[in-house]
C-alpha atoms as a PDB file:
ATOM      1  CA  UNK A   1      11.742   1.559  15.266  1.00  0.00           C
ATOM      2  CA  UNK A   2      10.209  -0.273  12.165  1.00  0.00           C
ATOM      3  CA  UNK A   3       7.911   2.370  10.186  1.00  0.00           C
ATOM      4  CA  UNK A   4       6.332   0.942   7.050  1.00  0.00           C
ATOM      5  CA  UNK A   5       4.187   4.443   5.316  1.00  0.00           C
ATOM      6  CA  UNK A   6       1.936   3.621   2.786  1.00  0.00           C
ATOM      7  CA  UNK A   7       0.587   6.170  -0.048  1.00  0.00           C
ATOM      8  CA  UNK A   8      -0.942   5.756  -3.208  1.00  0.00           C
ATOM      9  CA  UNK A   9      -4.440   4.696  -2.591  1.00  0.00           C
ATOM     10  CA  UNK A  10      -7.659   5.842  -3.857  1.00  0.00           C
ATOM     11  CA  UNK A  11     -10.976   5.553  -5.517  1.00  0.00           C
ATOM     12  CA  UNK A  12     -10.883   4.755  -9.286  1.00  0.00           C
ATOM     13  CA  UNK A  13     -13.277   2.741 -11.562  1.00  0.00           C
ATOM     14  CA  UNK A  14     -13.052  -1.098 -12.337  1.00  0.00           C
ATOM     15  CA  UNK A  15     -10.580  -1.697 -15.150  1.00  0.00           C
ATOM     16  CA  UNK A  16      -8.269   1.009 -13.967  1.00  0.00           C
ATOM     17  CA  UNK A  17      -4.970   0.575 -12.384  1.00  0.00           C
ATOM     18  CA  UNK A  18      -3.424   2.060  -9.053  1.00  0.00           C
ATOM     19  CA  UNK A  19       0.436   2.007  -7.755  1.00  0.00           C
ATOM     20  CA  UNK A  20       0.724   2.017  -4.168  1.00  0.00           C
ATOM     21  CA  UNK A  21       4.271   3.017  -2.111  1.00  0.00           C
ATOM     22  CA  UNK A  22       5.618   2.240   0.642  1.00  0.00           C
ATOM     23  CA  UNK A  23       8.917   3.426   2.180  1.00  0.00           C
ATOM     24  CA  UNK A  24      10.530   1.731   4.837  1.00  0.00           C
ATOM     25  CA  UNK A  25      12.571   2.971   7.860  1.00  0.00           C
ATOM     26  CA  UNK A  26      14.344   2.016  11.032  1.00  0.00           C
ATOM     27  CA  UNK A  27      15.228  -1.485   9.981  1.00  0.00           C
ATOM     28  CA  UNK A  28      17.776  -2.223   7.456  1.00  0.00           C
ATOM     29  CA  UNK A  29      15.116  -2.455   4.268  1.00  0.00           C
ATOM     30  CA  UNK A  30      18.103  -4.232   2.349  1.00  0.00           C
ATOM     31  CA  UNK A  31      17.830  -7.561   4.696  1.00  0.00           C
ATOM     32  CA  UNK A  32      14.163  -8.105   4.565  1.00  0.00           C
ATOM     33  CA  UNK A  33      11.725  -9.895   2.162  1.00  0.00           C
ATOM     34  CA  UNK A  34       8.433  -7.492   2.239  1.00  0.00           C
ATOM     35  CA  UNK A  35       5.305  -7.764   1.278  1.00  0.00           C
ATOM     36  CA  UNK A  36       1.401  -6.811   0.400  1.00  0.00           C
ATOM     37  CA  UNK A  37      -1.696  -7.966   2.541  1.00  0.00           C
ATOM     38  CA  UNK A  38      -5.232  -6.556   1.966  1.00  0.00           C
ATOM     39  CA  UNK A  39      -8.280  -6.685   4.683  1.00  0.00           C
ATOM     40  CA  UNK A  40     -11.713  -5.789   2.912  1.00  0.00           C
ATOM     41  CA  UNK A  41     -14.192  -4.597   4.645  1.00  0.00           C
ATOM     42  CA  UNK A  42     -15.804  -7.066   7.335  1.00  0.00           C
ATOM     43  CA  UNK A  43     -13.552  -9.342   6.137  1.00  0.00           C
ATOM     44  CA  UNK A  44      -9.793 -10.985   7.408  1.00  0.00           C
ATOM     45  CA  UNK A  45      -6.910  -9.947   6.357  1.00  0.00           C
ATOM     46  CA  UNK A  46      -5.367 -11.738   2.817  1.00  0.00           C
ATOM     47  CA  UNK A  47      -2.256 -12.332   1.387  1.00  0.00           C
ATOM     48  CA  UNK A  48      -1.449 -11.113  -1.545  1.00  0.00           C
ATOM     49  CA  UNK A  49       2.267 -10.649  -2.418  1.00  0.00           C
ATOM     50  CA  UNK A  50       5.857 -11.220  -1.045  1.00  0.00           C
ATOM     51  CA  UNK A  51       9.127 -10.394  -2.863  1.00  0.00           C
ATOM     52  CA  UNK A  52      12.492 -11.568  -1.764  1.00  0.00           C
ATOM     53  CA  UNK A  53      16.034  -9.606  -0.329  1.00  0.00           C
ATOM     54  CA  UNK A  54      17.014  -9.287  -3.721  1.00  0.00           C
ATOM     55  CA  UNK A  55      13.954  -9.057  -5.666  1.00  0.00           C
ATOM     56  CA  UNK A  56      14.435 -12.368  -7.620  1.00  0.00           C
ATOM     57  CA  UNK A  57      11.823 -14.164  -6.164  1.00  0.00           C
ATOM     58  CA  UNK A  58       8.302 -12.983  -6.250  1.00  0.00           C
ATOM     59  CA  UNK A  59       5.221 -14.341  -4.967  1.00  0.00           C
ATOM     60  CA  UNK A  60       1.300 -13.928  -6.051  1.00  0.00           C
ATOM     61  CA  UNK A  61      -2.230 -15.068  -4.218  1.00  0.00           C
ATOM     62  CA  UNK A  62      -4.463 -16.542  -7.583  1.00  0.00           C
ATOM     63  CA  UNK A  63      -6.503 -13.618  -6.956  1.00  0.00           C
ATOM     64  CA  UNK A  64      -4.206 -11.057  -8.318  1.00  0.00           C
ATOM     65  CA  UNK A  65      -1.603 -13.329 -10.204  1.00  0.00           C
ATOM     66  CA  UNK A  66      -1.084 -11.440 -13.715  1.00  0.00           C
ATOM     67  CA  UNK A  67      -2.354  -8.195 -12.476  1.00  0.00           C
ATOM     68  CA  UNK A  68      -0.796  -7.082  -9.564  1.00  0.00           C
ATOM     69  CA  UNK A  69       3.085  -6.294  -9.465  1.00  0.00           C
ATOM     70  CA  UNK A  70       5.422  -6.252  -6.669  1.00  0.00           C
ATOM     71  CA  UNK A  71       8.703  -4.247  -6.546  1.00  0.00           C
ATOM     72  CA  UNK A  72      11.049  -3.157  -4.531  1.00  0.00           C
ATOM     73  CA  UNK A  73      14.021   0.054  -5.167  1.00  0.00           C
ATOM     74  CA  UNK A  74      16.560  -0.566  -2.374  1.00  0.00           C
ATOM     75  CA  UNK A  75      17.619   3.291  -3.447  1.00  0.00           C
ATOM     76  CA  UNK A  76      14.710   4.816  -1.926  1.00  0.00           C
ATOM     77  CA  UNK A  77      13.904   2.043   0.641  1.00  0.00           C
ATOM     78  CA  UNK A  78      10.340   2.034  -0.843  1.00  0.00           C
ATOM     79  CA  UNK A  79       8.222  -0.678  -1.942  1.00  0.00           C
ATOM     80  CA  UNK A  80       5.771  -0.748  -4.955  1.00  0.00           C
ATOM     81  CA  UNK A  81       3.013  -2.188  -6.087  1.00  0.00           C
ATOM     82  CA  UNK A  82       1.328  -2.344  -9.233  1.00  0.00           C
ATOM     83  CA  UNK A  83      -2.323  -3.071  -9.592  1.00  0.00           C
ATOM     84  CA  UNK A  84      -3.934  -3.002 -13.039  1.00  0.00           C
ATOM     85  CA  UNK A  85      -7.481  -4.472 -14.334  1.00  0.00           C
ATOM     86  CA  UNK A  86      -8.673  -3.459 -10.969  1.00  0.00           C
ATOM     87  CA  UNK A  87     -12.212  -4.739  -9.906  1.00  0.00           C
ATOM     88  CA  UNK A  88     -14.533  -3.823  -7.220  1.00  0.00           C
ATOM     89  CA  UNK A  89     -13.263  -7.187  -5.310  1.00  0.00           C
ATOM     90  CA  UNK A  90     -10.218  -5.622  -4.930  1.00  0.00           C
ATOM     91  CA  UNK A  91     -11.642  -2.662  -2.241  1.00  0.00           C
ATOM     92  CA  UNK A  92      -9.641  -3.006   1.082  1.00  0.00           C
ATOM     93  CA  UNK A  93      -7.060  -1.335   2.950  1.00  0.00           C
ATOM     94  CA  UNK A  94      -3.613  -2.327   1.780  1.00  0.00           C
ATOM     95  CA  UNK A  95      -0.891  -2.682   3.670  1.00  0.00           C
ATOM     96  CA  UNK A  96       2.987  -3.159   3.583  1.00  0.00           C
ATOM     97  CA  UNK A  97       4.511  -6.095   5.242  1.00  0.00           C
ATOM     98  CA  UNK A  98       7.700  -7.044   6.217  1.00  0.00           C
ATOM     99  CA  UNK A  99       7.927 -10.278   6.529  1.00  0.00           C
ATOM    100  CA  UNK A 100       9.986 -12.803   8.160  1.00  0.00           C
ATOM    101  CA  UNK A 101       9.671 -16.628   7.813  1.00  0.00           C
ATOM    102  CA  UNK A 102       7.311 -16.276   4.822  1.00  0.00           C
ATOM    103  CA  UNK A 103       5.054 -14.128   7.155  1.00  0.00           C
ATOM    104  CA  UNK A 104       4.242 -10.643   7.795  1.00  0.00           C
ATOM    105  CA  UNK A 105       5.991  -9.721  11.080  1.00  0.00           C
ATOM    106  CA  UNK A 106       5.364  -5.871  10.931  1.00  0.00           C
ATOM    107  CA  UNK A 107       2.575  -3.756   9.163  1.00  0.00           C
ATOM    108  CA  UNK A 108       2.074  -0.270   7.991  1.00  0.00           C
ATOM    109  CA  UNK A 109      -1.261   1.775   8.442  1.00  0.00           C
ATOM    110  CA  UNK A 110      -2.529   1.051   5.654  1.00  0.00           C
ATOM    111  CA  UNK A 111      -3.869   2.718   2.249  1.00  0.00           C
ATOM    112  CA  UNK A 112      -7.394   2.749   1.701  1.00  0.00           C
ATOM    113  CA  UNK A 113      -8.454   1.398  -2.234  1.00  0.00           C
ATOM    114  CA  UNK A 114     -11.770   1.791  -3.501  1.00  0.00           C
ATOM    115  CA  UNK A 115     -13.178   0.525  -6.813  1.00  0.00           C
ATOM    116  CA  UNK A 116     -16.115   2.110  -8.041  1.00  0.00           C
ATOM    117  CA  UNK A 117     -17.859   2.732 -10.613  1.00  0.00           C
END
């Protein structure tokens, strides 16, 4: 079955940067555009990313346009995602996506992000 495993998360202070994993099984990662959604606390969850099958299309939410990253290494079936400048808005579990129809269709469990000072 589809299994999306997260890891990277963490607490760091505002202005740092995290990179957060996530490598895909059961599903054939190649065929898939994937993605990034983040649920704060008390909140809904948000968009924030999406990159295409062959990574040369790549999507950002104005929130983290020009300081988050998304990548993918078909190699290791893993998805990656850069997050630098990070503020205290950004504190949420993140999760991996893939997406179908320019939608998430299946989730991971999530990797918890704090930023504190």
């Amino acid at each position: 079955q589809v299994q999306l495993l997260e890891s990277g998360g963490g607490m760091v202070q505002p202005g740092k940067s995290l990179r957060l994993s996530c490598v895909a099984s059961g599903f054939t990662f190649t065929n898939y555009d994937m993605g990034w959604v983040h649920q704060a606390p008390g909140k809904g969850p948000e968009w924030d990313t999406r990159i295409n099958i062959d990574a040369g299309n790549t999507s950002y939410a104005e929130s983290v346009k020009g300081r988050f990253f998304i990548s993918r290494d078909h190699a290791k079936n893993m998805l990656v995602l850069e997050m630098l400048s990070l503020n205290p808005e950004d504190t949420a579990l993140y999760y991996c996506t893939r997406d179908r129809w320019w939608a998430p269709e299946y989730w991971g469990q999530g990797t918890q992000v704090t930023v504190s000072s």
